[in-house]
Structure formats: structure tokens, C-alpha cells
Protein backbone atom coordinates (compact mmCIF):
# COMPACT_ATOMS: atom_id res chain seq x y z
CA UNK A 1 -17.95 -37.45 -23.73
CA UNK A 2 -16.26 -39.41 -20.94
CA UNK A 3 -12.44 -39.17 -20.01
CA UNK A 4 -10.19 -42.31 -19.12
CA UNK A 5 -6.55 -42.64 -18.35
CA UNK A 6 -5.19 -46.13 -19.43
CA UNK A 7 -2.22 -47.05 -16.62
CA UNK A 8 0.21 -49.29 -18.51
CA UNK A 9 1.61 -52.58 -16.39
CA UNK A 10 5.19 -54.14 -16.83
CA UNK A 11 3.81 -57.48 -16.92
CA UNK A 12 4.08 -58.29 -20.56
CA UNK A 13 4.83 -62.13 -21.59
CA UNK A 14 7.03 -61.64 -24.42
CA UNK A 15 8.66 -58.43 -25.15
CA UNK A 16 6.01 -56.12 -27.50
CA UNK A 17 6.90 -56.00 -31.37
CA UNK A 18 7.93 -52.26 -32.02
CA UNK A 19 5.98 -52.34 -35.06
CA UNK A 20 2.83 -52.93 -32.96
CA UNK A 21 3.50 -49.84 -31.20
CA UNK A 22 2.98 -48.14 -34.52
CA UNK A 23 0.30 -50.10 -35.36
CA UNK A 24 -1.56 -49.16 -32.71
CA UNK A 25 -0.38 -45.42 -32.39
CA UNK A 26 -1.98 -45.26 -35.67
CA UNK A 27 -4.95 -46.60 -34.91
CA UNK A 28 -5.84 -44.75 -31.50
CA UNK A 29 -4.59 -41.89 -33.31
CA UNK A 30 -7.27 -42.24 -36.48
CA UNK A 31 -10.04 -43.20 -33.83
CA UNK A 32 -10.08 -39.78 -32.63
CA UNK A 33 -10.18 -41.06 -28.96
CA UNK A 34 -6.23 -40.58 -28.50
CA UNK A 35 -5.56 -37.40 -26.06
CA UNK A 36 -1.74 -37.95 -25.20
CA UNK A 37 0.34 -40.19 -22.66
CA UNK A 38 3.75 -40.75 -21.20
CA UNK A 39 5.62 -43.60 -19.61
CA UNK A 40 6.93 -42.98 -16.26
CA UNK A 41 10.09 -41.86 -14.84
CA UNK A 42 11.44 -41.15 -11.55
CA UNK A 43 9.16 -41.13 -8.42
CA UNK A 44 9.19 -39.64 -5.44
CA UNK A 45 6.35 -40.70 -2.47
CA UNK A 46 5.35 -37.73 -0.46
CA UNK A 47 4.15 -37.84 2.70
CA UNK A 48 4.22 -41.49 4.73
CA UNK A 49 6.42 -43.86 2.52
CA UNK A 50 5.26 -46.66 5.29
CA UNK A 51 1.72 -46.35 4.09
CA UNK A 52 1.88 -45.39 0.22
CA UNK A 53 1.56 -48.88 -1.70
CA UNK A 54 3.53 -49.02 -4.64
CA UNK A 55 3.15 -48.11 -8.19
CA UNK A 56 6.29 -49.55 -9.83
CA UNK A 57 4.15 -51.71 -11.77
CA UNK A 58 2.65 -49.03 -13.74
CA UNK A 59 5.61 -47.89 -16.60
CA UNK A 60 2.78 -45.44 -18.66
CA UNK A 61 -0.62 -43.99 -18.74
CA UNK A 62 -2.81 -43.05 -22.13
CA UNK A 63 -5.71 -40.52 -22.30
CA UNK A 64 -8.62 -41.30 -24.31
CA UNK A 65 -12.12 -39.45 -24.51
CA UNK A 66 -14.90 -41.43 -25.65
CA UNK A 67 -18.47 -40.90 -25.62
CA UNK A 68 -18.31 -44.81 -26.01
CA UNK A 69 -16.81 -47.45 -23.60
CA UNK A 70 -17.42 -50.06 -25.95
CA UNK A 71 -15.10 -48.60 -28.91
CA UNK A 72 -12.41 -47.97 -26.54
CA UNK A 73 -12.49 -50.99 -24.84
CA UNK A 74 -12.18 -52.15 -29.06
CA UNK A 75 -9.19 -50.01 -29.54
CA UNK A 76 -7.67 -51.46 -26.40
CA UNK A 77 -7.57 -55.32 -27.75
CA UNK A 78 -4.84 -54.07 -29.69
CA UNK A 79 -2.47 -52.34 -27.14
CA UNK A 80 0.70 -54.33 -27.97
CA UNK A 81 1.38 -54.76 -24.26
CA UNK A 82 -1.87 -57.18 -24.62
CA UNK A 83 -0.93 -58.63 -27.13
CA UNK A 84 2.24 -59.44 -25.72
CA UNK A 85 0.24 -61.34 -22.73
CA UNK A 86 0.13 -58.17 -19.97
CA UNK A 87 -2.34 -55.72 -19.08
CA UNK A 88 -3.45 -52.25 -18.50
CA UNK A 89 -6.35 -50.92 -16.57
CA UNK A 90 -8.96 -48.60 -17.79
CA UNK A 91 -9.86 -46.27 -15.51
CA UNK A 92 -12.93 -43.59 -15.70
CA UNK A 93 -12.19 -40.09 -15.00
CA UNK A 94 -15.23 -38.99 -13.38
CA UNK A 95 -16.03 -34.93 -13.61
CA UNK A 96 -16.35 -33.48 -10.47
């Protein structure tokens, strides 16, 4: 089983339809893959603030565990803030 976090951009098109949030709730929720998320609040940078690069883009994150990429990556086409034109990024938790 592999672990992924799913970092949600503010770079929609078109504002989402709140029914597609259900929609897809339901779905990652039935695929078994679903492990929890949040959006993001406050931040605070510590250490340098010069160097850190900004993460204002990213308004939510979504854990999934799948042994397969591929299904996700299914499950995914129907995030409504891809469907409203933006994107998220998929990102592989490696176990260390």
C-alpha cells in the first residue's frame, strides 16, 4: 500500500459546484482510498522568511492510500477543483 497527500491549488477557473464536492466526497469515500484532509488556515514561516518560498497557493491537502496509482489518479479526474479548470498535485509519501 502506498501513501499520497493531494495539496489542493487556488487556481480554479470557475468557482467549483458545491454539489461536486459531494459528489466526489462520496466517491473517494466508497473507493476506500480516502484517509482524511483539511484546507489550510493561518501560517506561520519558521526560521528564514527571506528564503522559505511560498505556499499560499496551496488552500488543502487529501490523504489517500492506494496500492494502485492508476485508480487514484481515476478518482482524481473528478476533484471538482479540476473540473473547475485548476489543479492539485499528487505527491508520494515515501516510507522511510
Amino acid at each position: 500500500m502506498n501513501e499520497y497527500i493531494v495539496l489542493i491549488q487556488d487556481n480554479e477557473k470557475s468557482a467549483a459546484v458545491p454539489e461536486s464536492w459531494d459528489r466526489f466526497f462520496q466517491a473517494a469515500r466508497a473507493s476506500g482510498l480516502f484517509q482524511g484532509g483539511s484546507e489550510i488556515g493561518r501560517r506561520e514561516i519558521v526560521g528564514d522568511p527571506q528564503t522559505a518560498l511560498s505556499t499560499k497557493h496551496v488552500v488543502g491537502y487529501m490523504r489517500f492510500d492506494a496500492p494502485d496509482k492508476s485508480r487514484l489518479l481515476d478518482l482524481l479526474q473528478l476533484h471538482p477543483v479540476v473540473l473547475a479548470g485548476g489543479s492539485i498535485e499528487l505527491c508520494e509519501l515515501p516510507r522511510s
